[in-house]
N, C-alpha and C. Protein backbone atom coordinates (compact mmCIF):
# COMPACT_ATOMS: atom_id res chain seq x y z
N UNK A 1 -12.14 -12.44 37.63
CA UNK A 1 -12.93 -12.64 36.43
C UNK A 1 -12.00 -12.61 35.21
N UNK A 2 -12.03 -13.20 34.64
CA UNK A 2 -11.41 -13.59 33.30
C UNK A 2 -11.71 -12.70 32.35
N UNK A 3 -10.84 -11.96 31.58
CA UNK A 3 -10.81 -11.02 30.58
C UNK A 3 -11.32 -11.67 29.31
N UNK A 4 -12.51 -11.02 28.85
CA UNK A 4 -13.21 -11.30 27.41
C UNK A 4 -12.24 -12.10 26.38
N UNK A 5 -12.09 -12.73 25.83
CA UNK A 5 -11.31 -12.92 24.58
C UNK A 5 -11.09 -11.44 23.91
N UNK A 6 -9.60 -11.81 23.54
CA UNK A 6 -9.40 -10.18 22.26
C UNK A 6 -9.82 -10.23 21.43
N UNK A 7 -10.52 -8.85 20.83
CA UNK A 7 -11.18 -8.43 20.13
C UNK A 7 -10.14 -8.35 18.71
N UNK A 8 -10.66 -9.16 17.68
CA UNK A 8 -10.05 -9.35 16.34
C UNK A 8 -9.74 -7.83 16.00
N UNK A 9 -8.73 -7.71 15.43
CA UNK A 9 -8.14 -6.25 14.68
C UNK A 9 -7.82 -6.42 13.53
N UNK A 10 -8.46 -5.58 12.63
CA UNK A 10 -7.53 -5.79 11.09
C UNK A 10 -6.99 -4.26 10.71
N UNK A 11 -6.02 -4.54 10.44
CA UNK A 11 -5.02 -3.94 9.91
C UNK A 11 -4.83 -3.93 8.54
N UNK A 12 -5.32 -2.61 7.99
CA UNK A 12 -4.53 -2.54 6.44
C UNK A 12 -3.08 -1.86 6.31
N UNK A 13 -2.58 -2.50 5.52
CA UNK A 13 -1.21 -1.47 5.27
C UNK A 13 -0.99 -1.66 3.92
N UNK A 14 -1.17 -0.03 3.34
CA UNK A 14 -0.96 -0.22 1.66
C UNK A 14 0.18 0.10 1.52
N UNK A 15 0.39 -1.07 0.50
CA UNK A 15 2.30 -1.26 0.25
C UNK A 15 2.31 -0.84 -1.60
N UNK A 16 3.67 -0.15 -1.69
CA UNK A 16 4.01 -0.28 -3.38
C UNK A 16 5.36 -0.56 -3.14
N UNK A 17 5.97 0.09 -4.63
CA UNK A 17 7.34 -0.61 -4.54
C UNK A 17 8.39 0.45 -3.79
N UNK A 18 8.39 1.66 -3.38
CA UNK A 18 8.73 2.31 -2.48
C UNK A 18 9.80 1.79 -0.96
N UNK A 19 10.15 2.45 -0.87
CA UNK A 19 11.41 2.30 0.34
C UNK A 19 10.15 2.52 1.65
N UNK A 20 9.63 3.88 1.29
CA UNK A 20 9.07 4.33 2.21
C UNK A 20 7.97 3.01 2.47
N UNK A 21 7.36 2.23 1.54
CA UNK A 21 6.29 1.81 1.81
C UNK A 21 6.73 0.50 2.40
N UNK A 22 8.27 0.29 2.34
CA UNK A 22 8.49 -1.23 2.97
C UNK A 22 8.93 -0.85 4.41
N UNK A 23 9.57 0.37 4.46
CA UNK A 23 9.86 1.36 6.02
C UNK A 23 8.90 0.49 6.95
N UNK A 24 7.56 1.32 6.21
CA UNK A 24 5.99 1.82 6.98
C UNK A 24 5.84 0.19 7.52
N UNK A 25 5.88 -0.79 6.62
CA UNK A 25 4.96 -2.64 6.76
C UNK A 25 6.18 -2.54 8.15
N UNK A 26 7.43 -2.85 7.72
CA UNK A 26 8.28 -3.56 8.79
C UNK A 26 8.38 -2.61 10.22
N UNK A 27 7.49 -1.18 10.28
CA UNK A 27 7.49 -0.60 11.47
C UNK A 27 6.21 -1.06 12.09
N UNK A 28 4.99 -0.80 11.14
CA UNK A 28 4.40 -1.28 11.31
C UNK A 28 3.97 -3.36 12.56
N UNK A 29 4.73 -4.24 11.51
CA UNK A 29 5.04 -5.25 12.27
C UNK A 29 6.09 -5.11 13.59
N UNK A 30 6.59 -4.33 13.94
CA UNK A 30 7.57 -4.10 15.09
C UNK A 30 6.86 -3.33 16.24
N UNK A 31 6.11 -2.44 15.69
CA UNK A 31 5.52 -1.69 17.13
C UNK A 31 4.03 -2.19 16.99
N UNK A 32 3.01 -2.82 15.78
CA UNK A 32 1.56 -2.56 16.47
C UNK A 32 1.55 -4.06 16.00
N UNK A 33 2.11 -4.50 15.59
CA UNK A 33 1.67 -6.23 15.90
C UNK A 33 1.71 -6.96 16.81
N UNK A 34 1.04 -7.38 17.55
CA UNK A 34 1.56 -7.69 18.98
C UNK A 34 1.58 -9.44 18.89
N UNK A 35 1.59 -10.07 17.74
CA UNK A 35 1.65 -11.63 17.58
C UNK A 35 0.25 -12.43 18.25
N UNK A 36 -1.06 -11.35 18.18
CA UNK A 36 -2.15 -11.54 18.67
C UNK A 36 -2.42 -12.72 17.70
N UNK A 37 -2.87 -14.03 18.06
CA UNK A 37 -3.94 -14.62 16.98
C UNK A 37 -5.36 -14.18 16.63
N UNK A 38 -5.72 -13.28 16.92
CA UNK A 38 -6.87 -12.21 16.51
C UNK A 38 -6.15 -11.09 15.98
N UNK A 39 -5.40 -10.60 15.61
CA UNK A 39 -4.86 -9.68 14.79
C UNK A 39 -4.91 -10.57 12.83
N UNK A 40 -5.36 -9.69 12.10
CA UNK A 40 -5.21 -10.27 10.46
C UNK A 40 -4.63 -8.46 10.11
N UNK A 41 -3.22 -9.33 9.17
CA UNK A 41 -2.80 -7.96 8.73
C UNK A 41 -3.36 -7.92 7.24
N UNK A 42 -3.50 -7.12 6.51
CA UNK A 42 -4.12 -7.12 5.27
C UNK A 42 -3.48 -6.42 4.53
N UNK A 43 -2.37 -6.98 3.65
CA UNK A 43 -1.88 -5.88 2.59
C UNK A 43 -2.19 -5.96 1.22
N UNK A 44 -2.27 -4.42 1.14
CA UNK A 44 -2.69 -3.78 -0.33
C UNK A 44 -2.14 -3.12 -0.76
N UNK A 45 -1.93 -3.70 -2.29
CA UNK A 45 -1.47 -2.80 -3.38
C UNK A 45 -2.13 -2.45 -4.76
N UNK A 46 -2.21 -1.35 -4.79
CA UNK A 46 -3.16 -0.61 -5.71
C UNK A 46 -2.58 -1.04 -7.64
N UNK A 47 -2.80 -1.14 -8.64
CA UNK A 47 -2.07 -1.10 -10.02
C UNK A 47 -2.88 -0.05 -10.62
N UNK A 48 -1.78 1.25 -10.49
CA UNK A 48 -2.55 2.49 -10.92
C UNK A 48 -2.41 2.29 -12.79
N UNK A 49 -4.17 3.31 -12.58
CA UNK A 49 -4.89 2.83 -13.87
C UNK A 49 -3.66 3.23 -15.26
N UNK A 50 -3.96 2.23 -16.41
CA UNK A 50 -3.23 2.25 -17.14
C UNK A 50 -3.53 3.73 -17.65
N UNK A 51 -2.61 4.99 -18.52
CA UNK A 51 -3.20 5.82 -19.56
C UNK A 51 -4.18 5.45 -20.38
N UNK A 52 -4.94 6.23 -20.74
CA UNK A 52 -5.75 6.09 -21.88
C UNK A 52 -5.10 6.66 -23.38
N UNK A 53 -5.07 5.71 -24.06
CA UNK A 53 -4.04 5.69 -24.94
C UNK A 53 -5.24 6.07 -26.38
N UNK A 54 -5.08 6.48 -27.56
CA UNK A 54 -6.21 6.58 -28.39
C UNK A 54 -4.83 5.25 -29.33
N UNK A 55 -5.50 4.91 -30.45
CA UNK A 55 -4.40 3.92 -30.90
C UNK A 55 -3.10 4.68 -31.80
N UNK A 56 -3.71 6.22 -31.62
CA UNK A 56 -2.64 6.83 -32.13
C UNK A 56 -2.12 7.91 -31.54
N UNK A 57 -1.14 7.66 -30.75
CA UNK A 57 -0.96 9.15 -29.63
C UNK A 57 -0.31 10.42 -30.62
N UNK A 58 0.12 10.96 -30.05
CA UNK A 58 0.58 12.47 -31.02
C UNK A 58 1.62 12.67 -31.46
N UNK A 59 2.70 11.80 -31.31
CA UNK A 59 3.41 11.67 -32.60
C UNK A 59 2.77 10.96 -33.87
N UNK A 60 1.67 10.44 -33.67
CA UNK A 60 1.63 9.85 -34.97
C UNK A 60 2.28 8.21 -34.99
N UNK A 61 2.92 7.65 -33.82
CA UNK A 61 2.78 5.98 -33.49
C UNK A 61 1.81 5.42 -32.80
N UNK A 62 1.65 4.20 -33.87
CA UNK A 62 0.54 3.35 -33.49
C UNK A 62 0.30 2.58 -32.44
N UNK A 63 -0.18 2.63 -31.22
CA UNK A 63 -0.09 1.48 -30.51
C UNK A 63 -0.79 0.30 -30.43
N UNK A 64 -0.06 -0.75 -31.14
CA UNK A 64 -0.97 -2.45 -30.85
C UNK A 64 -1.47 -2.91 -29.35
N UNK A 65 -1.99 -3.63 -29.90
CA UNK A 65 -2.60 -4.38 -28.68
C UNK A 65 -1.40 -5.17 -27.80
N UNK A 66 -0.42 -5.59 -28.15
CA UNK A 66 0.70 -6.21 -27.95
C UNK A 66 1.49 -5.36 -26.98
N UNK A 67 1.42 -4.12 -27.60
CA UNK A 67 1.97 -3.03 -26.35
C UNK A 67 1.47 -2.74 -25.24
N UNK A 68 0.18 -2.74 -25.07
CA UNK A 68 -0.93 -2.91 -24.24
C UNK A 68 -0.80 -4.00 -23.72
N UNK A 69 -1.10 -5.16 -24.20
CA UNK A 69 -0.78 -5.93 -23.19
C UNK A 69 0.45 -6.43 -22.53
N UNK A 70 1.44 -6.09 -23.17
CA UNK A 70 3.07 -6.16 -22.37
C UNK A 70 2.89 -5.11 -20.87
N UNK A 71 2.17 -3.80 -21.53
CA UNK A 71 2.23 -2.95 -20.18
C UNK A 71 1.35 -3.31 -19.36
N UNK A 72 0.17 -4.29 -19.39
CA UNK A 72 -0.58 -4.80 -18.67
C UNK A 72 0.22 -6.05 -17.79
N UNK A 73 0.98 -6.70 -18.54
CA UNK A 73 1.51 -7.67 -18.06
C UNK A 73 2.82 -7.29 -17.11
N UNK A 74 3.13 -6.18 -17.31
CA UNK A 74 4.43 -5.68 -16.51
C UNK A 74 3.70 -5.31 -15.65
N UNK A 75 2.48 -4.21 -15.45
CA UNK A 75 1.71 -4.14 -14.32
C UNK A 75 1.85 -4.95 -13.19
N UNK A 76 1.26 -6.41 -13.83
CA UNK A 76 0.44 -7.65 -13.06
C UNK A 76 2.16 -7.75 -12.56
N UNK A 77 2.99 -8.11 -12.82
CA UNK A 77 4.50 -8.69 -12.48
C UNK A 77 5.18 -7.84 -11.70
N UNK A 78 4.81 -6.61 -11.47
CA UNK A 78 5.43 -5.44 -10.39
C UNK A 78 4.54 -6.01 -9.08
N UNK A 79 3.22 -5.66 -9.40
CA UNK A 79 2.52 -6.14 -8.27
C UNK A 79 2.49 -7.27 -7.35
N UNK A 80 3.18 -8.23 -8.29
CA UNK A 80 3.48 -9.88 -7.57
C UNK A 80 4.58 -9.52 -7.01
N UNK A 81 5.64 -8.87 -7.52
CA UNK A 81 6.81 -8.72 -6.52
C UNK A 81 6.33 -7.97 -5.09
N UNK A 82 5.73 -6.95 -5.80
CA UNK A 82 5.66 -6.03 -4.21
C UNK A 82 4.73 -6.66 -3.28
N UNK A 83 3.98 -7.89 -3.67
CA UNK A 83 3.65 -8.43 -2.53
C UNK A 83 3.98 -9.63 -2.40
N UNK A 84 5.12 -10.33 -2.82
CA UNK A 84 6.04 -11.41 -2.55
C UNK A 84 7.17 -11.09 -1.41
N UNK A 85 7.23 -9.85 -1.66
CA UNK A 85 8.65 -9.02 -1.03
C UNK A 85 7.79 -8.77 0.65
N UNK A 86 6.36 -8.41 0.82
CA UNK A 86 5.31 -7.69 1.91
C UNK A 86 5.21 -8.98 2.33
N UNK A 87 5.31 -9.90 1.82
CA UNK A 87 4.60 -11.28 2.88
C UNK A 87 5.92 -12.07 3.29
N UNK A 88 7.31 -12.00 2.39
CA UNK A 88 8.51 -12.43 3.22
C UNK A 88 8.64 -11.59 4.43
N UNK A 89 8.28 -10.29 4.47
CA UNK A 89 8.67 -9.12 5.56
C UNK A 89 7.90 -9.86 6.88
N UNK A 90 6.59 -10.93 6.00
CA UNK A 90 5.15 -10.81 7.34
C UNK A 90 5.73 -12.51 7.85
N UNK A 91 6.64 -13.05 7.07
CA UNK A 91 7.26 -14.67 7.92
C UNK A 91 7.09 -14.83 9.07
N UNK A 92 7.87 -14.22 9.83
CA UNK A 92 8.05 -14.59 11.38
C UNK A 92 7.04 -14.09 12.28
N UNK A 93 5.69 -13.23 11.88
CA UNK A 93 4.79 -13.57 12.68
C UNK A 93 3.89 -14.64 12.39
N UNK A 94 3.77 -15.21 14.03
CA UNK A 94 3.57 -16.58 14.58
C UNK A 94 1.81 -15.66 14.58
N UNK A 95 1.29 -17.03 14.41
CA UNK A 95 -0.39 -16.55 14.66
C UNK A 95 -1.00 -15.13 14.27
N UNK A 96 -0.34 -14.63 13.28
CA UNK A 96 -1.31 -13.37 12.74
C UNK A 96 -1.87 -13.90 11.16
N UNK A 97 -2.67 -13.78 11.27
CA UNK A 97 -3.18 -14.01 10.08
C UNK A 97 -2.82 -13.19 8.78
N UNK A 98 -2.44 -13.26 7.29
CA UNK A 98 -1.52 -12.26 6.50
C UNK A 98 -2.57 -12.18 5.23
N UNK A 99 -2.97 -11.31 4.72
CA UNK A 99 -3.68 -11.30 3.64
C UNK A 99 -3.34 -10.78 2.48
N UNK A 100 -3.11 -10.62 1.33
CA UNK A 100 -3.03 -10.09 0.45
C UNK A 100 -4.65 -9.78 -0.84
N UNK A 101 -4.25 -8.17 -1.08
CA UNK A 101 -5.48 -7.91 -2.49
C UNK A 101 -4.61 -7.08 -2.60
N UNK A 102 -4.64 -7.42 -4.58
CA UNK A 102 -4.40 -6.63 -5.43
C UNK A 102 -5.85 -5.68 -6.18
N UNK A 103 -5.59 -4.52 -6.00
CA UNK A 103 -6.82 -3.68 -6.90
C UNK A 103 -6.30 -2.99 -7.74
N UNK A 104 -6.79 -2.67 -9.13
CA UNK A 104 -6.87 -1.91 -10.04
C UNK A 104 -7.42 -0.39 -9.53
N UNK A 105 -6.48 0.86 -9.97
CA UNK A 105 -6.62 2.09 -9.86
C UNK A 105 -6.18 3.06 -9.22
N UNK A 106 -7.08 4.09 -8.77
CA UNK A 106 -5.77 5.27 -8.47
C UNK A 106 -5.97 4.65 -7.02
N UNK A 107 -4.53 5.13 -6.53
CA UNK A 107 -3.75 4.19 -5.15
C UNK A 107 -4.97 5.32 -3.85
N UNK A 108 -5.14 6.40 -4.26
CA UNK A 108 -6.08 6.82 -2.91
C UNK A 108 -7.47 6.70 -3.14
N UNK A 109 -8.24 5.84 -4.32
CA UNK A 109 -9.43 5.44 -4.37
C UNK A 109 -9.73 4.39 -3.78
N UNK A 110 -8.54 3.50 -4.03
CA UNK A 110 -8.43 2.11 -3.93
C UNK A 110 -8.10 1.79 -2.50
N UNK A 111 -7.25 2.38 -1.58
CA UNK A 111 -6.71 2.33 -0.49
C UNK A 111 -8.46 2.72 0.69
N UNK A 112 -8.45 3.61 0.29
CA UNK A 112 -9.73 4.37 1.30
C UNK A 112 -11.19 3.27 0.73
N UNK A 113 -11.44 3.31 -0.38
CA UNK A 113 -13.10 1.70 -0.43
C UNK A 113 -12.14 0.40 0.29
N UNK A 114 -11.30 -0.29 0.31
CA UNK A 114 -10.76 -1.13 1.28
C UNK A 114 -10.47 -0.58 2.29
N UNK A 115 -10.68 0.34 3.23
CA UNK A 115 -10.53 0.63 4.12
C UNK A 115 -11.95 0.56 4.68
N UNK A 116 -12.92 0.67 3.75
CA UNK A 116 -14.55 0.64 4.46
C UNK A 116 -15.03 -0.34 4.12
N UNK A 117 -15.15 -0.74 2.99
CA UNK A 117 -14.84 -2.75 2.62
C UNK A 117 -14.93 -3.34 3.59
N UNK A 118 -13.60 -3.34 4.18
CA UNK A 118 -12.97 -4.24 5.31
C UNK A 118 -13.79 -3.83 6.16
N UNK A 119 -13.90 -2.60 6.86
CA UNK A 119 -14.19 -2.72 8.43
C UNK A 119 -12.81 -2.87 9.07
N UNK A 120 -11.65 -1.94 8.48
CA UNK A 120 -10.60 -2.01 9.36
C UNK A 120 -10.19 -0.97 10.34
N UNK A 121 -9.34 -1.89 11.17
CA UNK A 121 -9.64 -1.13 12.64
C UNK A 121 -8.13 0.52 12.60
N UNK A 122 -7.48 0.02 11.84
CA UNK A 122 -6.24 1.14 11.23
C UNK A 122 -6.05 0.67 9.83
N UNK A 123 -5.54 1.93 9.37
CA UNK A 123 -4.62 1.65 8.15
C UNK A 123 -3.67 2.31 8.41
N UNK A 124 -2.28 1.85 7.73
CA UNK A 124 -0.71 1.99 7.89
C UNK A 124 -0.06 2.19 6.58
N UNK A 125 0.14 3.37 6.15
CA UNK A 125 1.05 3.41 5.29
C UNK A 125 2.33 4.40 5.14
N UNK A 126 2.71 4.78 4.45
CA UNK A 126 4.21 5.21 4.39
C UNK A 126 3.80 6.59 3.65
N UNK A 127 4.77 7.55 4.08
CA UNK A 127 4.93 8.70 3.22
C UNK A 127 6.18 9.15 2.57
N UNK A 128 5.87 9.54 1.46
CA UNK A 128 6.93 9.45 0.13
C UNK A 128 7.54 10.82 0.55
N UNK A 129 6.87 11.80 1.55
CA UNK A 129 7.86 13.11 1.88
C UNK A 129 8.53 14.05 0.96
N UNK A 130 6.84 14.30 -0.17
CA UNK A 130 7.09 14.96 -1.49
C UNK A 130 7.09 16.70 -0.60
N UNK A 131 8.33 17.46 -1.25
CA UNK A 131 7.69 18.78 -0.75
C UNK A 131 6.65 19.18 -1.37
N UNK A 132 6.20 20.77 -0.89
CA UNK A 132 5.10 21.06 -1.55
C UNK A 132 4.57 21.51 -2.73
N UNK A 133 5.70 21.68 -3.87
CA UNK A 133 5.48 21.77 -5.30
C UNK A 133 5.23 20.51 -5.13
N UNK A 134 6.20 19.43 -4.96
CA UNK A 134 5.95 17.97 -5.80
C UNK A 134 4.42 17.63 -5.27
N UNK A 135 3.80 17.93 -4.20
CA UNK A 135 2.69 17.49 -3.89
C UNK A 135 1.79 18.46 -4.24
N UNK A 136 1.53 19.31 -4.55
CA UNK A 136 0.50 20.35 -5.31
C UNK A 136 0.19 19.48 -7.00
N UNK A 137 1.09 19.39 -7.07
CA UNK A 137 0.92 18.46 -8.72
C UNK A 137 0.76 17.19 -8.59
N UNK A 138 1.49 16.11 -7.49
CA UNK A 138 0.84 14.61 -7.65
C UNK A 138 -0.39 14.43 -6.42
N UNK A 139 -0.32 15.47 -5.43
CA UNK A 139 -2.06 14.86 -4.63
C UNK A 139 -0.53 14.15 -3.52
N UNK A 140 -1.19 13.62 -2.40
CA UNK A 140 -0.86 13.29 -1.46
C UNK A 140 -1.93 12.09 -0.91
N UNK A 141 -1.31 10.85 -1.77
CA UNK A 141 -2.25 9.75 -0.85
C UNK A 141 -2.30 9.74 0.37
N UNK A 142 -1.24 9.30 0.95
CA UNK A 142 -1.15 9.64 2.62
C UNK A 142 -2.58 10.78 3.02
N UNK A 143 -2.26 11.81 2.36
CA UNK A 143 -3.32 13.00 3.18
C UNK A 143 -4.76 12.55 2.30
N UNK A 144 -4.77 12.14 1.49
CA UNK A 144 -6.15 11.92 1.35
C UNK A 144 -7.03 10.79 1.87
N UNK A 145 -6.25 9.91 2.19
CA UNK A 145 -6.59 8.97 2.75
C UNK A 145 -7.07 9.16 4.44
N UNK A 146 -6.00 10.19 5.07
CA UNK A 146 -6.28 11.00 6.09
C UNK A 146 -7.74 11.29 6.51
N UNK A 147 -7.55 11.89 5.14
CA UNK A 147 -8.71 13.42 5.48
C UNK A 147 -10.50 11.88 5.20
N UNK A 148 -10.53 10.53 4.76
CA UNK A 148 -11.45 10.26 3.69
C UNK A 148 -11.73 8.85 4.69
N UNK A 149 -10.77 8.36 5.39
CA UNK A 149 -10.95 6.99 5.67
C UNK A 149 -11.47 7.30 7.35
N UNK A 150 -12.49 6.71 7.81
CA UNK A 150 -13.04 6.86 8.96
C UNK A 150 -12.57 5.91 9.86
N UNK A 151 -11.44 5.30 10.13
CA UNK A 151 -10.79 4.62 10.92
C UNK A 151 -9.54 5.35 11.00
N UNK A 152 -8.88 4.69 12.67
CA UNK A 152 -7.45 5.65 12.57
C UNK A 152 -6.30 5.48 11.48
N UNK A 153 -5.43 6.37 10.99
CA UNK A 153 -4.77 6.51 10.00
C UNK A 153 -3.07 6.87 10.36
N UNK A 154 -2.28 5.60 10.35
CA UNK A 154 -0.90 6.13 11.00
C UNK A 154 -0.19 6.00 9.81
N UNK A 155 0.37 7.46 9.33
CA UNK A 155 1.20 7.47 8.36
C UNK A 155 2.63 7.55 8.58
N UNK A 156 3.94 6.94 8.25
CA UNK A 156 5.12 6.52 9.02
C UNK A 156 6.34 7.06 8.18
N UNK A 157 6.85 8.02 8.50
CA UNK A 157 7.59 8.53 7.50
C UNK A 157 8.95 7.50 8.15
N UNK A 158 9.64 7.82 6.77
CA UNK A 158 10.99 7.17 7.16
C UNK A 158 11.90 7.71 7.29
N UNK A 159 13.03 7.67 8.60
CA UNK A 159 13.63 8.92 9.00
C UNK A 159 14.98 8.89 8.12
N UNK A 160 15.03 10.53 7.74
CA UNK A 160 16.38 10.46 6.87
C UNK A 160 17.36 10.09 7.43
N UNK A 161 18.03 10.02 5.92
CA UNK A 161 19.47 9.39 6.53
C UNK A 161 20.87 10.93 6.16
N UNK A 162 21.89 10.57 6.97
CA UNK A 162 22.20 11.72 6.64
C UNK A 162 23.62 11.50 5.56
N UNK A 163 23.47 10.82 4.73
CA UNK A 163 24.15 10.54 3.85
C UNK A 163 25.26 9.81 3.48
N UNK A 164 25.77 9.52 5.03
CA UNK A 164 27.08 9.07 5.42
C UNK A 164 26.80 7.58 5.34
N UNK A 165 27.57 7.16 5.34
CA UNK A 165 27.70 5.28 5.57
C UNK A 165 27.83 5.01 6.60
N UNK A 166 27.71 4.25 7.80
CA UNK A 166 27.82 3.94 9.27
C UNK A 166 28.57 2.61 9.00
């Protein structure tokens, strides 16, 4: 008897501009892509929310609209790289389907509603391997995403290096 057709898989993997987060995509494509044509990989990158600026912060300089929108526009231009750079990584798979979304906001709001959005079958991302001061004060996407997204969650640290040159 002939085996069912494979069952489509989607795959998120949220990417930024991070070492760790290009680690996570290209391990990612090496061990769970299997060059299925029912596999769609889906990468996301979050553009965390701008400050809220009043037009006069506390020194007492004004900020124009011009400044605002330069930092809006540097936003939009980080984000095109980091997923210009995620879809050269995704070239050489043959028959997977490659997606890209950009979302506005904080990277573990944004990561976990596309994770239920979609209907994806994993998400894949990278850990930045903050100790635990640095992560008591910035939050831990990786772990919140953990603890929030109801599909499996493989977070991929990247193994140190030990300083030397090879």
């Amino acid at each position: 008897m002939a085996d069912a057709a494979a069952k489509e898989r989607k795959i998120l993997v949220a990417v930024d501009e991070s070492e760790e987060s290009s680690y996570a995509l290209s391990w990612c494509i090496e061990n769970i892509i299997t060059g299925n044509s029912n596999d769609t990989l889906i990468l996301l990158y979050s553009i965390p929310p701008r400050a809220v600026y009043s037009t006069l912060d506390g020194t007492g300089y004004l900020f124009s609209s011009d400044i605002l929108a330069t930092m809006e526009r540097y936003s939009s231009e980080v984000a095109q790289c980091v997923m210009e750079k995620a879809k050269r990584a995704c070239e050489a798979l043959n028959g997977v389907k490659v997606e890209t979304i950009v979302e506005h906001g904080d990277a573990r709001d944004v990561i976990c509603q596309a994770a239920e959005k979609l209907h994806v079958d994993m998400l894949v991302m990278g850990s930045h391997g903050y100790g635990v001061i640095k992560r008591a004060f910035l939050g831990s996407v990786s772990n919140h995403c953990a603890q929030n997204v109801k599909c499996p969650v493989l977070i991929v640290k990247k193994p140190k290096t030990d300083g030397r040159r090879k």
